[in-house]
Protein backbone atom coordinates (compact mmCIF):
# COMPACT_ATOMS: atom_id res chain seq x y z
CA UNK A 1 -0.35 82.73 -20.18
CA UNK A 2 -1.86 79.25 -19.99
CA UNK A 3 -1.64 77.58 -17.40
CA UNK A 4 0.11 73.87 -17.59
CA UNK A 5 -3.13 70.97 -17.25
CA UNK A 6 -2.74 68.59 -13.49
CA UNK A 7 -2.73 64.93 -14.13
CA UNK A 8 -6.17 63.98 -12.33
CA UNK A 9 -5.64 61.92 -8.97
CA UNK A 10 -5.51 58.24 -9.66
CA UNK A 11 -7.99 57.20 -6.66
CA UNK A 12 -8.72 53.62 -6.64
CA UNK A 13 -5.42 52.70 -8.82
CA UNK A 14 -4.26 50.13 -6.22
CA UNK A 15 -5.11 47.51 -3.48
CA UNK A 16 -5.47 48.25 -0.14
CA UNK A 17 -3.74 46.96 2.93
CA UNK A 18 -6.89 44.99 3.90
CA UNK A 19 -7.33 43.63 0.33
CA UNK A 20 -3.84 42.51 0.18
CA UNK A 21 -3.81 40.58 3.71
CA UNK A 22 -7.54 38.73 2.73
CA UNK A 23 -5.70 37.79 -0.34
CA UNK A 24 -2.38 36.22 1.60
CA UNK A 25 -4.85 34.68 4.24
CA UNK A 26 -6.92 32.98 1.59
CA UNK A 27 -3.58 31.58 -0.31
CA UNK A 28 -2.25 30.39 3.25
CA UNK A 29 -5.50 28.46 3.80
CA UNK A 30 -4.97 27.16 0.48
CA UNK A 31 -1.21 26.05 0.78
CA UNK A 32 -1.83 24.58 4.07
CA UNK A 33 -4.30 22.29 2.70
CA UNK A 34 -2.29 21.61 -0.20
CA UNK A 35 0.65 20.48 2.16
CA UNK A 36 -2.10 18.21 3.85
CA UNK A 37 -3.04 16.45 0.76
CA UNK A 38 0.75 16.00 -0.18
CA UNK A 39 1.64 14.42 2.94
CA UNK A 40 -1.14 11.94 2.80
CA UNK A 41 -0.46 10.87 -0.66
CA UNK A 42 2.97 10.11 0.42
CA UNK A 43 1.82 7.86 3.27
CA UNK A 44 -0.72 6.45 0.71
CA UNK A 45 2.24 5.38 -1.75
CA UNK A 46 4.57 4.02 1.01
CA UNK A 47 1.59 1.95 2.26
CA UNK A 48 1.32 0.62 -1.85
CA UNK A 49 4.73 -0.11 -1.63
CA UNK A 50 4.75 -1.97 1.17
CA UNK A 51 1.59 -4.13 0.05
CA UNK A 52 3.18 -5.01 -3.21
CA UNK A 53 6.63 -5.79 -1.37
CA UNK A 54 4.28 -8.18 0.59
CA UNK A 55 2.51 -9.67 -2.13
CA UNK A 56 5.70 -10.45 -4.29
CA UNK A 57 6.96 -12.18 -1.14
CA UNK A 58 3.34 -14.11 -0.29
CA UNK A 59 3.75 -15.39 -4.38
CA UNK A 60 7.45 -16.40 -3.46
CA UNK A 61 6.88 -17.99 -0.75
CA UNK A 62 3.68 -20.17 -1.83
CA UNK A 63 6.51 -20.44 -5.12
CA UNK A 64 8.60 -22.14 -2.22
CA UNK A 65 6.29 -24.17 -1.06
CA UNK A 66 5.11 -26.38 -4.35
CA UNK A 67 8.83 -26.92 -5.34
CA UNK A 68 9.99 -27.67 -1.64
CA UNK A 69 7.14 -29.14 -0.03
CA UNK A 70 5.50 -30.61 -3.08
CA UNK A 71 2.17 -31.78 -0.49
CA UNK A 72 2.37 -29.74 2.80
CA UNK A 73 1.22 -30.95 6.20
CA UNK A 74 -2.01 -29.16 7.62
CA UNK A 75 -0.95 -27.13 10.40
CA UNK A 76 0.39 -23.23 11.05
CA UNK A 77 3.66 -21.99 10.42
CA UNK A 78 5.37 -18.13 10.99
CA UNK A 79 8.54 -16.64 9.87
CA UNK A 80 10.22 -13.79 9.32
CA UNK A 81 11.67 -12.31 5.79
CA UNK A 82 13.64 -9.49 4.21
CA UNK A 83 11.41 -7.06 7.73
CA UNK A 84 8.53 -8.81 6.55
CA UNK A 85 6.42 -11.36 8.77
CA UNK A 86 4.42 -14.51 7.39
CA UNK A 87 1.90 -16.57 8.97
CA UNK A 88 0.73 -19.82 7.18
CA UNK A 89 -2.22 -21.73 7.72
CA UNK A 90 -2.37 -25.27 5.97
CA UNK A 91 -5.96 -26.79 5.65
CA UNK A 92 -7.63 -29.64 4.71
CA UNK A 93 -10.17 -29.72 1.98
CA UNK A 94 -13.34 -32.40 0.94
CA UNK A 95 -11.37 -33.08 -1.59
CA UNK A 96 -8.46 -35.80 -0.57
CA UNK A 97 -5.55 -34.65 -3.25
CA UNK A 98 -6.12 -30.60 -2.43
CA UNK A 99 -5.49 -28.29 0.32
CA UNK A 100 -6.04 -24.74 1.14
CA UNK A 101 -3.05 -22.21 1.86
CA UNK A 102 -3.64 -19.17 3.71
CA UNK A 103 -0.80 -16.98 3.76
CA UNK A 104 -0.80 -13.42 5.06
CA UNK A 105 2.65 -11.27 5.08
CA UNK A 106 2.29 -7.85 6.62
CA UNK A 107 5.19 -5.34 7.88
CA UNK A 108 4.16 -6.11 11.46
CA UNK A 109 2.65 -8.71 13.17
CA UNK A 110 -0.52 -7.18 14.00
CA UNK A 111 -0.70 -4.34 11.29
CA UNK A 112 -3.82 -3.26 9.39
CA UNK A 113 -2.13 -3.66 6.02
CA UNK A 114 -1.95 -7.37 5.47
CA UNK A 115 -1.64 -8.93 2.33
CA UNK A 116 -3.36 -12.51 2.37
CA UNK A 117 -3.31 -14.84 0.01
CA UNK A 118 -5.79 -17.93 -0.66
CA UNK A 119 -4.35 -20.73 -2.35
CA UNK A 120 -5.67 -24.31 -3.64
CA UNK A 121 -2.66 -26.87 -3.91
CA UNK A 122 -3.05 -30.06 -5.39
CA UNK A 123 -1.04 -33.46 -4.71
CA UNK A 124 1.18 -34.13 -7.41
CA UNK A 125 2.97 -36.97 -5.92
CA UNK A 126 2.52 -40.52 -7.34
CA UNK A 127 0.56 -42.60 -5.16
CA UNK A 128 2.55 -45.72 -4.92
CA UNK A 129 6.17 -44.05 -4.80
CA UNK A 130 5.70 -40.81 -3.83
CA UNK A 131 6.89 -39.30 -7.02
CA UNK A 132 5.92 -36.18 -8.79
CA UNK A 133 3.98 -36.45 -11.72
C-alpha cells in the first residue's frame, strides 16, 4: 500500500500581524502629509486668485483715472470696490507734465497680500485751454 504524499507546510507564505500594521502606519504618515500639502495648495490658489482679482481692479481703476481725471491732483485717496479696498497716493515728479500713481488694492485694509501698482501719468491737456491732445 503506498501511502498518499503531505503537501509540505507553507511557513513564511504570508505577512504577519506586525508587518501588516508597520505597513498601514507608514501609509497613514504618508496620507496625512499628503492631506497637508493639499490643503496648502488650496490656500496658495485662493491667495492667486485674490491677487489677480486685485490687479485687474488696480489696472481698472488707474484705466479710470486717465479717462476721468485726465491730470490728477497730488494727494491720497481710499475706496472701497466689488470687497476690495484701494488706497491711492498721487505724487509729484521733477518733471512738471508727469506724476507718479501709487495704487495698492488688497482684500483687507491691512493684509499681507497687496497688490501695488506704480504708475507714471503724463499731462495730456492743452496748455492754453485745457484740452486733451
Amino acid at each position: 500500500m503506498v501511502e498518499p504524499q503531505r503537501a509540505p507546510a507553507l511557513r513564511g507564505a504570508g505577512f504577519t500581524l506586525i508587518e501588516v500594521m508597520v505597513a498601514l502606519t507608514i501609509v497613514a504618515f504618508a496620507v496625512v502629509a499628503l492631506l497637508g500639502l493639499h490643503n496648502r495648495n488650496l490656500a496658495l490658489v485662493g491667495r492667486d486668485g485674490d491677487l489677480t482679482d486685485a490687479m485687474l481692479l488696480a489696472r481698472q481703476l488707474i484705466t479710470e483715472m486717465e479717462v476721468t481725471e485726465q491730470w490728477p491732483d497730488t494727494g491720497g485717496r481710499t475706496g472701497e470696490y466689488a470687497g476690495f479696498f484701494w488706497e491711492r497716493e498721487v505724487e509729484e515728479t521733477e518733471l512738471p507734465t508727469v506724476r507718479k500713481v501709487r495704487l495698492r488694492v488688497s482684500r483687507d485694509p491691512g493684509s499681507a497680500t497687496t497688490c501695488e501698482v506704480l504708475y507714471f501719468i503724463r499731462d495730456r491737456r492743452n496748455p492754453d485751454d485745457g484740452q486733451v491732445f
